[in-house]
Protein backbone atom coordinates (compact mmCIF):
# COMPACT_ATOMS: atom_id res chain seq x y z
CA UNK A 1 15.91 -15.85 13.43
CA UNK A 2 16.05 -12.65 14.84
CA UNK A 3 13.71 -10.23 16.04
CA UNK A 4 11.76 -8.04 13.48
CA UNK A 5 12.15 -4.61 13.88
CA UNK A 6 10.43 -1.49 14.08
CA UNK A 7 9.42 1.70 11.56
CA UNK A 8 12.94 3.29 13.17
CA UNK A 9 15.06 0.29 11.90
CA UNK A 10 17.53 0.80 9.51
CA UNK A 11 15.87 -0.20 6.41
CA UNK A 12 17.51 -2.94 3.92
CA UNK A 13 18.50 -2.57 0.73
CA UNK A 14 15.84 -2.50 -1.60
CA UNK A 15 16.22 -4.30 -4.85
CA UNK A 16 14.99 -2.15 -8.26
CA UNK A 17 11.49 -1.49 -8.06
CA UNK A 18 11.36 -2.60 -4.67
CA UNK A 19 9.56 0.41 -3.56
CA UNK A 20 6.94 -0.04 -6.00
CA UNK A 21 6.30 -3.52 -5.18
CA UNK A 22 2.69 -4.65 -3.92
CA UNK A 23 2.21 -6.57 -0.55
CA UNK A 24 1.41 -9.45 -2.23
CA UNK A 25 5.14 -9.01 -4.38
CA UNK A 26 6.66 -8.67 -2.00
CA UNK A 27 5.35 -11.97 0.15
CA UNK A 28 6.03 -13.70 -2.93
CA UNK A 29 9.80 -12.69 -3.09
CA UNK A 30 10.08 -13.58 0.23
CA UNK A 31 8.80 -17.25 -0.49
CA UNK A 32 11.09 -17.33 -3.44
CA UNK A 33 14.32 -16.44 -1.62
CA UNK A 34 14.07 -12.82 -1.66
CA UNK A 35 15.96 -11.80 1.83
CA UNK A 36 14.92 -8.48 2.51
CA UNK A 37 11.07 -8.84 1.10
CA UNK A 38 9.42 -9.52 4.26
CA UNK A 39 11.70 -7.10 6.33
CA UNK A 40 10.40 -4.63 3.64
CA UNK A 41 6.97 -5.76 4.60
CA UNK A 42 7.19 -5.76 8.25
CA UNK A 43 8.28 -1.79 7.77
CA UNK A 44 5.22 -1.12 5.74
CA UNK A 45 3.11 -2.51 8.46
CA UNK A 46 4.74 -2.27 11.94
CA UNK A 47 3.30 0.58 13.14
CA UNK A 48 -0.48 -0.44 12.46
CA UNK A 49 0.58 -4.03 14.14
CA UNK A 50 1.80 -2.42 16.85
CA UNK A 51 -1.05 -0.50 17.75
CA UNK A 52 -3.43 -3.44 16.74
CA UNK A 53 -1.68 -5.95 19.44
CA UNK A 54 -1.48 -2.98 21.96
CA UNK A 55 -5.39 -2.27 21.81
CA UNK A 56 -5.61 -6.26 21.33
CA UNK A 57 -3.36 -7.24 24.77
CA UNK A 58 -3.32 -3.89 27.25
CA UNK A 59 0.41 -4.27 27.85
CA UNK A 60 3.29 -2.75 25.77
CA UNK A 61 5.38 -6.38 26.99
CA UNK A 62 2.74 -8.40 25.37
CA UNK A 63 2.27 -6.33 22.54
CA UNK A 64 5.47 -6.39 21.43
CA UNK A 65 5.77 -9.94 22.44
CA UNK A 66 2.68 -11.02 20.45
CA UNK A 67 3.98 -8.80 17.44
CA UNK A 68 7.51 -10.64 17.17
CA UNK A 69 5.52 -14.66 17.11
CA UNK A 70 3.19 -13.44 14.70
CA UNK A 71 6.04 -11.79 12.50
CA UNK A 72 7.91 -15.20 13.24
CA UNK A 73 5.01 -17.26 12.18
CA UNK A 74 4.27 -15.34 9.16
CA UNK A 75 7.69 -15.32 7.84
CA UNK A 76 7.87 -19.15 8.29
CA UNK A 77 4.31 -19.75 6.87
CA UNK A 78 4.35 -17.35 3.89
CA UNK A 79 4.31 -20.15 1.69
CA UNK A 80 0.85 -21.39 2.34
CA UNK A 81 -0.33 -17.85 2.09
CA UNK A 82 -3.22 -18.63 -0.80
CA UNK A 83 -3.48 -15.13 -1.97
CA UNK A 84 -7.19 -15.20 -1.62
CA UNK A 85 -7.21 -11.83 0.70
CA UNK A 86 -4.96 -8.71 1.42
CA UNK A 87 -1.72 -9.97 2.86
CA UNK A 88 -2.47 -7.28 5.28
CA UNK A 89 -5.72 -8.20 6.74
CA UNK A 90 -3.49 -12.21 7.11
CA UNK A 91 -1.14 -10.22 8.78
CA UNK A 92 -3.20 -8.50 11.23
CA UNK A 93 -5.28 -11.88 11.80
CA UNK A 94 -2.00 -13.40 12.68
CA UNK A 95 -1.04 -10.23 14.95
CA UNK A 96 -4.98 -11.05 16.95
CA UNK A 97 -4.28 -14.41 16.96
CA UNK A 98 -0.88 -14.19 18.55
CA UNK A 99 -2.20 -11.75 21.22
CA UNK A 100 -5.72 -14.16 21.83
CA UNK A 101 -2.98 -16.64 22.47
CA UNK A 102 -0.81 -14.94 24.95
CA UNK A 103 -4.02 -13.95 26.90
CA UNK A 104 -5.36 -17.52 26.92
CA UNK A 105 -2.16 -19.26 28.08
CA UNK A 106 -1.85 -16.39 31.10
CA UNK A 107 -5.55 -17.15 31.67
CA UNK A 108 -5.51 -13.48 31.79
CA UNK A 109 -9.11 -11.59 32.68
CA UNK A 110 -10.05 -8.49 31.71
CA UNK A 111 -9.66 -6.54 35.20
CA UNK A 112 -10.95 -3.91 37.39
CA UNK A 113 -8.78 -0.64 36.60
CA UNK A 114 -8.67 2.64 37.88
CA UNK A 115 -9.93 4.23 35.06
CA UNK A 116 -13.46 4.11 35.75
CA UNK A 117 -12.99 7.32 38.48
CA UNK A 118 -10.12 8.43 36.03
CA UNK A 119 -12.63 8.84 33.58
CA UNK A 120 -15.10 10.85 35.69
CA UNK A 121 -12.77 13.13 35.96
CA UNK A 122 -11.62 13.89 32.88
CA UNK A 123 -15.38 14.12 31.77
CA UNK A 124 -15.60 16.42 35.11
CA UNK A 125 -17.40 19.51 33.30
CA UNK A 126 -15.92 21.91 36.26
CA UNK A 127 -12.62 20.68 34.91
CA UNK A 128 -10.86 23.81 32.88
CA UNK A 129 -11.45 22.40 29.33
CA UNK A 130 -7.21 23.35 28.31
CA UNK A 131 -6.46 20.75 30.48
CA UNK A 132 -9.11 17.69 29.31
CA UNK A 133 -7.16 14.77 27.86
CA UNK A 134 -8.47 14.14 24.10
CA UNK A 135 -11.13 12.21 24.14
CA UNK A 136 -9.58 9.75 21.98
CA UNK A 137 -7.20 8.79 24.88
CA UNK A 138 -10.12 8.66 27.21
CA UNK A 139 -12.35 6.26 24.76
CA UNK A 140 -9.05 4.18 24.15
CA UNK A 141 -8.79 3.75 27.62
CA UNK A 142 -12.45 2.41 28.10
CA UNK A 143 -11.82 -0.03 25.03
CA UNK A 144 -8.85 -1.57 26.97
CA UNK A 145 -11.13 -2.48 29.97
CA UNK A 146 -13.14 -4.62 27.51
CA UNK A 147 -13.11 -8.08 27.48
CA UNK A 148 -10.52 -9.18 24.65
CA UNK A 149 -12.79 -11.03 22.25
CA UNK A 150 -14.91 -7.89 22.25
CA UNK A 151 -12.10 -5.55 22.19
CA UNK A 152 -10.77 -7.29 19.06
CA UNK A 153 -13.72 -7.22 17.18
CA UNK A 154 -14.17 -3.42 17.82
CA UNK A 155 -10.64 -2.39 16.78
CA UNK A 156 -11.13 -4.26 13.84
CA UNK A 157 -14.51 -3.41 12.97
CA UNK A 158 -14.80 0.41 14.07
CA UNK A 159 -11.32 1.30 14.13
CA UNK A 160 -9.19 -0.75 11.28
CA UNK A 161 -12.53 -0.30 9.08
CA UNK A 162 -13.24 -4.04 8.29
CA UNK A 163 -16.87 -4.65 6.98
CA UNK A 164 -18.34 -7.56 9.66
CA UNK A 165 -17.65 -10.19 7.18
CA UNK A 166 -13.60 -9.55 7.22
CA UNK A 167 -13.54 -9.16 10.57
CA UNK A 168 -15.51 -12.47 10.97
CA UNK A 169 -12.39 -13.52 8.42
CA UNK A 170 -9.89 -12.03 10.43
CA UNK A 171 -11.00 -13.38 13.32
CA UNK A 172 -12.42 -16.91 12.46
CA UNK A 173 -15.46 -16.70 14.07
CA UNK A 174 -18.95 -16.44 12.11
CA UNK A 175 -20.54 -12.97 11.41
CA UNK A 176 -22.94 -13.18 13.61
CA UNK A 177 -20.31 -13.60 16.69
CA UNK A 178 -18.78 -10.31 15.39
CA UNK A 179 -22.07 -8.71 15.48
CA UNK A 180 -22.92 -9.80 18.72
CA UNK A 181 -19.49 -8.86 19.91
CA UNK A 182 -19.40 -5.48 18.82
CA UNK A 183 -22.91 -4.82 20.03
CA UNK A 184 -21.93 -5.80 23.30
CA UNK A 185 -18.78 -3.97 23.21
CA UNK A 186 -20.37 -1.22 22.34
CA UNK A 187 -23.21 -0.84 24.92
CA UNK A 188 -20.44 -0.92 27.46
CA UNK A 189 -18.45 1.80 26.36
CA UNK A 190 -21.80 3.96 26.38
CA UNK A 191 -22.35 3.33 29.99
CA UNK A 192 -18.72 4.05 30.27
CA UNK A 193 -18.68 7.09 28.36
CA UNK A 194 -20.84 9.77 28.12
CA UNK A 195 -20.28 11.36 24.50
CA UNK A 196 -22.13 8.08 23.60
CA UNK A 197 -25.03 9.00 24.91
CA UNK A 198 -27.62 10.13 22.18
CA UNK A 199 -27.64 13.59 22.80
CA UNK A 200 -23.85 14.26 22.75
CA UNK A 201 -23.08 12.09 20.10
CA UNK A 202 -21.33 13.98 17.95
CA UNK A 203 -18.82 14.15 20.31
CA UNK A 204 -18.04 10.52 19.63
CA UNK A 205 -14.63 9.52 17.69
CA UNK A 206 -15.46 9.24 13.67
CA UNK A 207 -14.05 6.27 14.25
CA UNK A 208 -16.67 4.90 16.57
CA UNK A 209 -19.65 6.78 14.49
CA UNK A 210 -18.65 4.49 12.20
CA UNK A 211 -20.27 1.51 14.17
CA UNK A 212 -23.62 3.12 13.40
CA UNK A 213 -23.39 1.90 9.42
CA UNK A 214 -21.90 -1.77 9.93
């Protein structure tokens, strides 16, 4: 089969109600013949995957590597799908898994970067404030220099919005793991960043404040 494509592929023709179709229609037409189901899926969802395996493996290459087995995988193991969650948090745990994969078999470890002096200077108050990169980029940046169990439990947790238990789901590790994860996680993006400290932390991302009520 070939590979899945993107938000900017062409999209295939849609069958009469097929834009009104739920995930979890749609991954049962695909299971019951229904040839352009799962493309129609994999366009609903691309973009978040995308983003998810990025954060998940560092590298665009391995992202988009990771993305096309777990598309792969899902689209040969839809049938087995027991409809017992969202078909997009199996997705996305497919997407993690695919990219925990990749990282294991290259024995990859999380290494030193550049960015920790990067990121003193972009925090550099003398710096002229037009020309600051949003701090989004800059926290992004610290979450790829975290190891990968503990950067996948943060996307998912603080930045995909899964309670602890999904996440534990998602990932298949117990909650407690995701806790501990996170909490680790966590503690070293605030020595990495200072709009964690207490003081200046409403400067924090929304989507990190978030970690504060999981």
């Amino acid at each position: 089969m070939g590979r899945f494509g993107g938000t900017g592929d062409p999209a295939a023709p849609a069958s009469a109600g097929a834009g009104t179709r739920t995930d979890a229609e749609l991954l049962a037409a695909h299971v019951s013949g229904d040839r352009y189901a799962f493309e129609e899926l994999v366009h609903r969802y691309h973009r978040q995957l995308r983003r998810l395996a990025y954060l998940t493996s560092r590298h665009d290459d391995d992202a988009d590597d990771a993305v096309q087995d777990a598309l792969l995988s899902a689209h040969r193991t839809a049938a087995s799908f027991r409809y017992d969650s969202a078909v997009s948090s199996w997705l996305y745990r497919i997407v993690v898994n695919a990219c925990l994969d990749r990282l294991r078999r290259a024995k990859a470890q999380p290494a030193a970067t550049p960015y920790d002096a990067e990121l003193g200077h972009l925090r550099d108050p003398a710096g002229d404030p037009a020309h600051r990169v949003d701090t989004a980029i800059v926290v992004e940046r610290a979450l790829l220099m975290l190891p990968v169990e503990q950067r996948a439990a943060i996307v998912a947790v603080d930045m995909q919005g899964y309670s602890v238990a999904e996440t534990a789901q998602l990932l298949g590790v117990a909650e407690g793991t995701v806790k501990s994860r996170c909490a680790r996680g966590r503690a070293k993006l605030a020595r990495s960043l200072r709009y964690f400290d207490p003081d200046e932390r409403q400067h924090a991302p929304s989507a990190v404040r978030r970690a504060d009520h999981t």
